[in-house]
N, C-alpha and C. Protein backbone atom coordinates (compact mmCIF):
# COMPACT_ATOMS: atom_id res chain seq x y z
N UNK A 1 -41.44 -30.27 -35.93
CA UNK A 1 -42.56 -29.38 -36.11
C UNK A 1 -42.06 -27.94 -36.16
N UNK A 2 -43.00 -27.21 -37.18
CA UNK A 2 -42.24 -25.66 -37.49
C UNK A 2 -43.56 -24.63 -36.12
N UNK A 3 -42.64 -24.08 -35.54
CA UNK A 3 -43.59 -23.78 -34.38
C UNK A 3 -43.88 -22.23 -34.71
N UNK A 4 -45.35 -21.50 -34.58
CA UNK A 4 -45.93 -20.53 -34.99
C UNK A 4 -45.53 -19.76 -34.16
N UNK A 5 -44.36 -18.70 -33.71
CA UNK A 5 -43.96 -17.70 -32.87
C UNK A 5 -44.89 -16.31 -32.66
N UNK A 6 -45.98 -16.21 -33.62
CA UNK A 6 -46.44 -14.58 -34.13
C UNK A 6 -47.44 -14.29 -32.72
N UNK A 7 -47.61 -13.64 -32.18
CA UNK A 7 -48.54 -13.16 -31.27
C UNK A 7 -48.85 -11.51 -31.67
N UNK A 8 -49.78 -11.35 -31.92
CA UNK A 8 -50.48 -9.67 -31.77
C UNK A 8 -49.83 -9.03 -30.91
N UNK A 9 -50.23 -7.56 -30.99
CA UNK A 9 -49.32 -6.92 -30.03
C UNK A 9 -49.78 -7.05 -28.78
N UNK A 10 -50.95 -6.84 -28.45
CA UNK A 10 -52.11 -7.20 -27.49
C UNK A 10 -51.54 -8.37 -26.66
N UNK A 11 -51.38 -9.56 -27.29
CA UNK A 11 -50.76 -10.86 -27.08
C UNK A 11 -49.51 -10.91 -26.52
N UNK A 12 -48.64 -9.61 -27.11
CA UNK A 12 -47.30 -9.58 -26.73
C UNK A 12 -47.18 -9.01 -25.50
N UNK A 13 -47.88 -8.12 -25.39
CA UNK A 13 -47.87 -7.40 -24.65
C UNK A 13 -48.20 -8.18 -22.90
N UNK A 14 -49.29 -8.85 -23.21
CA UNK A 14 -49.43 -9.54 -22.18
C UNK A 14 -48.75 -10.72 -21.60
N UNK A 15 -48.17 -11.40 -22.49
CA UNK A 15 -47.33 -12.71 -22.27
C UNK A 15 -45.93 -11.19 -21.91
N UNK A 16 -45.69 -10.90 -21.95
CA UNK A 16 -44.39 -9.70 -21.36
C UNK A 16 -44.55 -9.76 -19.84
N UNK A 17 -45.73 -8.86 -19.77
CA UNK A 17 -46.69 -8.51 -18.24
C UNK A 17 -46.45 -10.16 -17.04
N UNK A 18 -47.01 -11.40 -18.19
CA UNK A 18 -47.04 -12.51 -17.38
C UNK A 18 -45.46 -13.01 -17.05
N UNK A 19 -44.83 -12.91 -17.67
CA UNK A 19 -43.50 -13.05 -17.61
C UNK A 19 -42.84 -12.53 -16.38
N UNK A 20 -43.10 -11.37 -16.30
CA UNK A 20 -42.56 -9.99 -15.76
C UNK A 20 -42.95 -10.48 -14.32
N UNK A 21 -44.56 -11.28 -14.31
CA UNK A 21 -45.06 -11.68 -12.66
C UNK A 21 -44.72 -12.43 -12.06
N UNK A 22 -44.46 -13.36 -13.04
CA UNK A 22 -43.96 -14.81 -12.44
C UNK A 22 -42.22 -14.93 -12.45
N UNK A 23 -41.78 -13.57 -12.77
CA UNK A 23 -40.24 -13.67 -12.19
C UNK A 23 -40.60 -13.05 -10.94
N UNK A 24 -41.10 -11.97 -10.21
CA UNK A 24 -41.52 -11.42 -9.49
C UNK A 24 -41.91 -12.25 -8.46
N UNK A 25 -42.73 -12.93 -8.68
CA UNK A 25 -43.43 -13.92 -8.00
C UNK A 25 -42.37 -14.65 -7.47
N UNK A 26 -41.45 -15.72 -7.72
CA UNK A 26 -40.39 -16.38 -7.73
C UNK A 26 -39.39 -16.03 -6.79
N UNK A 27 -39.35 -14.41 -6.80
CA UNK A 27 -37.93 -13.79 -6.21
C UNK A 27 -38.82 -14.04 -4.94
N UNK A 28 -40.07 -13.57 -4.81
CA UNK A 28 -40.90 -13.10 -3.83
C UNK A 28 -40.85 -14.31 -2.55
N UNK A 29 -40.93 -15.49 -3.07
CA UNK A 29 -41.24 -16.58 -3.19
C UNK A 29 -39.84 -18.01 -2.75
N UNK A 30 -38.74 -17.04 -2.67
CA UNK A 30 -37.31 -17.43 -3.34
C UNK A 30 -37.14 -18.85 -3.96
N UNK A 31 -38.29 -18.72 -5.35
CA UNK A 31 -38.01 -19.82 -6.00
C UNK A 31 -37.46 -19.85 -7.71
N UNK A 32 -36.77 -20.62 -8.11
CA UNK A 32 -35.88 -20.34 -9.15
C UNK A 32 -36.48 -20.55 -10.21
N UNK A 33 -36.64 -19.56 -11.47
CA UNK A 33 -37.39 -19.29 -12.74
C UNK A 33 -36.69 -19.66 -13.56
N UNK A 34 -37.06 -20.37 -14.57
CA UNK A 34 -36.41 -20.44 -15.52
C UNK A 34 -35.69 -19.24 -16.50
N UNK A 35 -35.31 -19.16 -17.27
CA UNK A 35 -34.91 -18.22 -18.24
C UNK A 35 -36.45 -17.39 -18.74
N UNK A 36 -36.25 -15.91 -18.97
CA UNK A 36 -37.70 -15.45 -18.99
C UNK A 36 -38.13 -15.46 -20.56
N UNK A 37 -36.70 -15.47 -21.81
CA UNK A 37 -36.80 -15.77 -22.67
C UNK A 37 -37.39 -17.16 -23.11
N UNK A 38 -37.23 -18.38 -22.15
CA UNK A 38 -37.52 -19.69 -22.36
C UNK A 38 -39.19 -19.65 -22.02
N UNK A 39 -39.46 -18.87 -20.68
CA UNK A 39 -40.73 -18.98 -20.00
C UNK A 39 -42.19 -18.35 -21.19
N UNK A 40 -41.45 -17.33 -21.52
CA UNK A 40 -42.09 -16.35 -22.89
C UNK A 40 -42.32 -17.50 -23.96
N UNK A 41 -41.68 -18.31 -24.30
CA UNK A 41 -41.72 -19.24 -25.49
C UNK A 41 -42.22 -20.30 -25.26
N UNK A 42 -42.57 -20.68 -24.29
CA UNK A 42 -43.72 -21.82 -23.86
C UNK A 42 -45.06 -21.47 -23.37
N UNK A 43 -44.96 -19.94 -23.31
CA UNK A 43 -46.44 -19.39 -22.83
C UNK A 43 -47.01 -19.11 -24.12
N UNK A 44 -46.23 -19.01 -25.04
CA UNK A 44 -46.46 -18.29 -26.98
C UNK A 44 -46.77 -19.97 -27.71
N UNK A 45 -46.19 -20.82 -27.45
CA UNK A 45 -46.07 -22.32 -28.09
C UNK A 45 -47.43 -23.02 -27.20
N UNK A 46 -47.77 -22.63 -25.82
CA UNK A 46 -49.13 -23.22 -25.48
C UNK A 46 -49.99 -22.37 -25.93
N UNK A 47 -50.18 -21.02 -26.04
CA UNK A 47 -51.17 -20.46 -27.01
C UNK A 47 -51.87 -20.88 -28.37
N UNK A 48 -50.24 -20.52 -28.84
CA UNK A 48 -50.47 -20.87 -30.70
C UNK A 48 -50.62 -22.39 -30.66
N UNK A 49 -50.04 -23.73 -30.06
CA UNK A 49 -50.59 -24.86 -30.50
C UNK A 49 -50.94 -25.40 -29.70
N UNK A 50 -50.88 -25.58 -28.55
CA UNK A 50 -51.95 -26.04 -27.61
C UNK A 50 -53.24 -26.00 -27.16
N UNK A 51 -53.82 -24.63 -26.80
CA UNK A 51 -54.66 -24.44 -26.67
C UNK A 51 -54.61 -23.19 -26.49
N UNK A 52 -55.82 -22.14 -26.92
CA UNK A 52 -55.66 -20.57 -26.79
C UNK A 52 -55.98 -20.52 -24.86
N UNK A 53 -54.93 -19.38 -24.40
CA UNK A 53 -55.03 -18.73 -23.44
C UNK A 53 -55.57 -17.65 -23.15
N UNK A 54 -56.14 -17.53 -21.93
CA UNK A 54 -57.00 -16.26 -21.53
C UNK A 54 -55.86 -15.83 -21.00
N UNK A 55 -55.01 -15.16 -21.94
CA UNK A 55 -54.04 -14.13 -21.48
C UNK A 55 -54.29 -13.19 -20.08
N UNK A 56 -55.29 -12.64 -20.20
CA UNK A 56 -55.32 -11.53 -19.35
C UNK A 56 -56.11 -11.80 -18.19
N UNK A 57 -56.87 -13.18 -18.16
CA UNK A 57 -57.27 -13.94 -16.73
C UNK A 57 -56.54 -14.38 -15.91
N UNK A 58 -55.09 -15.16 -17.48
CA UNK A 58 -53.84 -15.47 -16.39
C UNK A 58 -53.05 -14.37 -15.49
N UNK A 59 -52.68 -13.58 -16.59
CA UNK A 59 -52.39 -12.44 -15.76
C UNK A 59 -52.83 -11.91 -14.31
N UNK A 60 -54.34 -11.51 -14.69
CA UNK A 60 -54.51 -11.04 -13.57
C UNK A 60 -55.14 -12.08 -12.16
N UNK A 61 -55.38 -13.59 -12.25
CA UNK A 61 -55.51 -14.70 -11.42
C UNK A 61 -54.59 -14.81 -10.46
N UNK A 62 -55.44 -15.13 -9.24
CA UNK A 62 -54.95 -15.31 -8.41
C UNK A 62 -52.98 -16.32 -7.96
N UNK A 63 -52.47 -15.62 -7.24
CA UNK A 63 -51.39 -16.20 -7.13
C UNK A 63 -51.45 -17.96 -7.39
N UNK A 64 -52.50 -18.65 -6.69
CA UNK A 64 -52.12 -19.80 -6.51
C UNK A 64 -52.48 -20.70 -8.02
N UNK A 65 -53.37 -20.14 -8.38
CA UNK A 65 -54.32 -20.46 -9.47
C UNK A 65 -53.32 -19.72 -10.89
N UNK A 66 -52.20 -19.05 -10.88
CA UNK A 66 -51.31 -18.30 -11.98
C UNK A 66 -50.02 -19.34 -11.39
N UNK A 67 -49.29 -19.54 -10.21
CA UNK A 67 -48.58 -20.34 -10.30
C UNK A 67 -48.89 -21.91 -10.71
N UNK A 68 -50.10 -22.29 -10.14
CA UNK A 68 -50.24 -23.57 -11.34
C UNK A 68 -50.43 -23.19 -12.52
N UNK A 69 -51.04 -22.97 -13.10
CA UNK A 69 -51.00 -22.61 -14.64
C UNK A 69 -49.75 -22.54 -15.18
N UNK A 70 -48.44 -21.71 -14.88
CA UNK A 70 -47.23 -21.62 -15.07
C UNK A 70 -46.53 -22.69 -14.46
N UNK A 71 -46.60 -23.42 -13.90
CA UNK A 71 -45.91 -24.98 -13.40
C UNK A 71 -46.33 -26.39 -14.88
N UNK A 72 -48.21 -25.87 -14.42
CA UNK A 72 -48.59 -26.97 -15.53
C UNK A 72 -47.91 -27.32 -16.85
N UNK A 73 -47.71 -25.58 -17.17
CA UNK A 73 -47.32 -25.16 -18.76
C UNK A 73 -46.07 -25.73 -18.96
N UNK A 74 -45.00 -25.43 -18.48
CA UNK A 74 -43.45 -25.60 -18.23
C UNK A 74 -43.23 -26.76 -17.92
N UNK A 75 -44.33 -27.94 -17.20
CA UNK A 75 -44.09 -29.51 -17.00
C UNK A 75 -44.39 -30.24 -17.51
N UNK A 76 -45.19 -29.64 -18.55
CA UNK A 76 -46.25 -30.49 -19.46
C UNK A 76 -46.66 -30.45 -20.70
N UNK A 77 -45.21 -29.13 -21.07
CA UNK A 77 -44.91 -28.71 -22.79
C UNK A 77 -44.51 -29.79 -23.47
N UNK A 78 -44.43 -30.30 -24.46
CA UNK A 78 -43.80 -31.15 -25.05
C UNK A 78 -42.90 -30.22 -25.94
N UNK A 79 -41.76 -29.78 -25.84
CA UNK A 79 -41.49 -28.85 -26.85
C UNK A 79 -40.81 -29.31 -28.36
N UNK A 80 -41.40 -30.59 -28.49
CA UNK A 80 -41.15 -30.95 -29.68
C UNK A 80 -42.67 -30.81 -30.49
N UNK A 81 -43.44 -31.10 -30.31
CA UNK A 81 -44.86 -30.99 -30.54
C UNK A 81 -45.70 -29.78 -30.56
N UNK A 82 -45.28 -29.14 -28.93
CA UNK A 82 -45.82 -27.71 -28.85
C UNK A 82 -47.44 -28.16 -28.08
N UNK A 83 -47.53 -29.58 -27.60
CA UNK A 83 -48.75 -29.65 -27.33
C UNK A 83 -48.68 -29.80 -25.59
N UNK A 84 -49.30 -29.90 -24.49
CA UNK A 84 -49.19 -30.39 -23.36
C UNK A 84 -49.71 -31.91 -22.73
N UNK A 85 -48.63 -32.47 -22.50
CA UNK A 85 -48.91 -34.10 -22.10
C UNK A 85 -49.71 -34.28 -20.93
N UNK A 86 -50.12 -35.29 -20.84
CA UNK A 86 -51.07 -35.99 -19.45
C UNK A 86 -52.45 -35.48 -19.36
N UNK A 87 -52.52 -34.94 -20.82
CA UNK A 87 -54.18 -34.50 -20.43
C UNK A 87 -54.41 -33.33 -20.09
N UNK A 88 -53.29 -32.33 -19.64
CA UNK A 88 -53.14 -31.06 -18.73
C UNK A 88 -54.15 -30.22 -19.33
N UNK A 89 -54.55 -29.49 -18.66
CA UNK A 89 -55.39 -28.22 -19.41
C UNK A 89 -55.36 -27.24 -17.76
N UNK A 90 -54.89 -25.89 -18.75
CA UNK A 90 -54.75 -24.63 -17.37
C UNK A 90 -55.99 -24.44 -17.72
N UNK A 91 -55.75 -23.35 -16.43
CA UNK A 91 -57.19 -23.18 -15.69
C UNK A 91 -58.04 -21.87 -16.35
N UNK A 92 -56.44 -21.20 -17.26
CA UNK A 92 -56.83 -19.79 -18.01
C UNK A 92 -57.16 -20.46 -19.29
N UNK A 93 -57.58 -21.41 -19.78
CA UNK A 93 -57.88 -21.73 -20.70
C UNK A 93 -58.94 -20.17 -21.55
N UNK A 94 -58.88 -20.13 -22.79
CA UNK A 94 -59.66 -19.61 -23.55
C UNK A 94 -60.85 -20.40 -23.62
N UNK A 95 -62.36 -20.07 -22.98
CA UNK A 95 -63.46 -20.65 -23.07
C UNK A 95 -63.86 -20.22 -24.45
N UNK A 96 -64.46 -21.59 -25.41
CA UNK A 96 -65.78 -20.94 -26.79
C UNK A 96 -66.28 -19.74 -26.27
N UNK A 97 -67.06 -18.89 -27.13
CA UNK A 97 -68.45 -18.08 -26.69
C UNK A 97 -69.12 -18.52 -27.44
């Protein structure tokens, strides 16, 4: 599968920010992060083909409720597909309006 990398700047900007927390978080935490380049590319690959993210809910959500979301994402990427297995759905999901 050819995987859609493009995010807005808006988009970029925030998957940066989320990145930036959940290394933060981790040190805080003393638990070990993956690569932030790898973490960035599965938060961009569950956007664009998984399902749209409320970027800026994740962001700013609560610790416990942003570390699942970022566990779910990273355990449950398929990164051949780009989709998430077992049914998963985070909690920042992008709701319809």
């Amino acid at each position: 599968m050819e995987f859609n990398w493009v995010l807005n700047e808006e988009e970029k900007a925030l998957v940066n920010l989320i990145v930036d927390r959940a290394i933060d978080l981790c040190a805080e935490h003393e638990i070990e992060v993956g690569d932030r380049v790898e973490l960035s590319m599965d938060i961009s690959t569950t956007h664009n083909h998984a399902c749209k993210l409320d970027l800026e809910k994740l962001l700013n959500a609560e610790d416990l409720d942003f570390a699942h979301d970022l566990m779910l994402i990273t355990n449950t990427l398929n990164r051949k597909t780009g989709q998430l297995e077992n049914g998963a759905i985070p909690r920042c999901v992008k709701r319809e309006e």
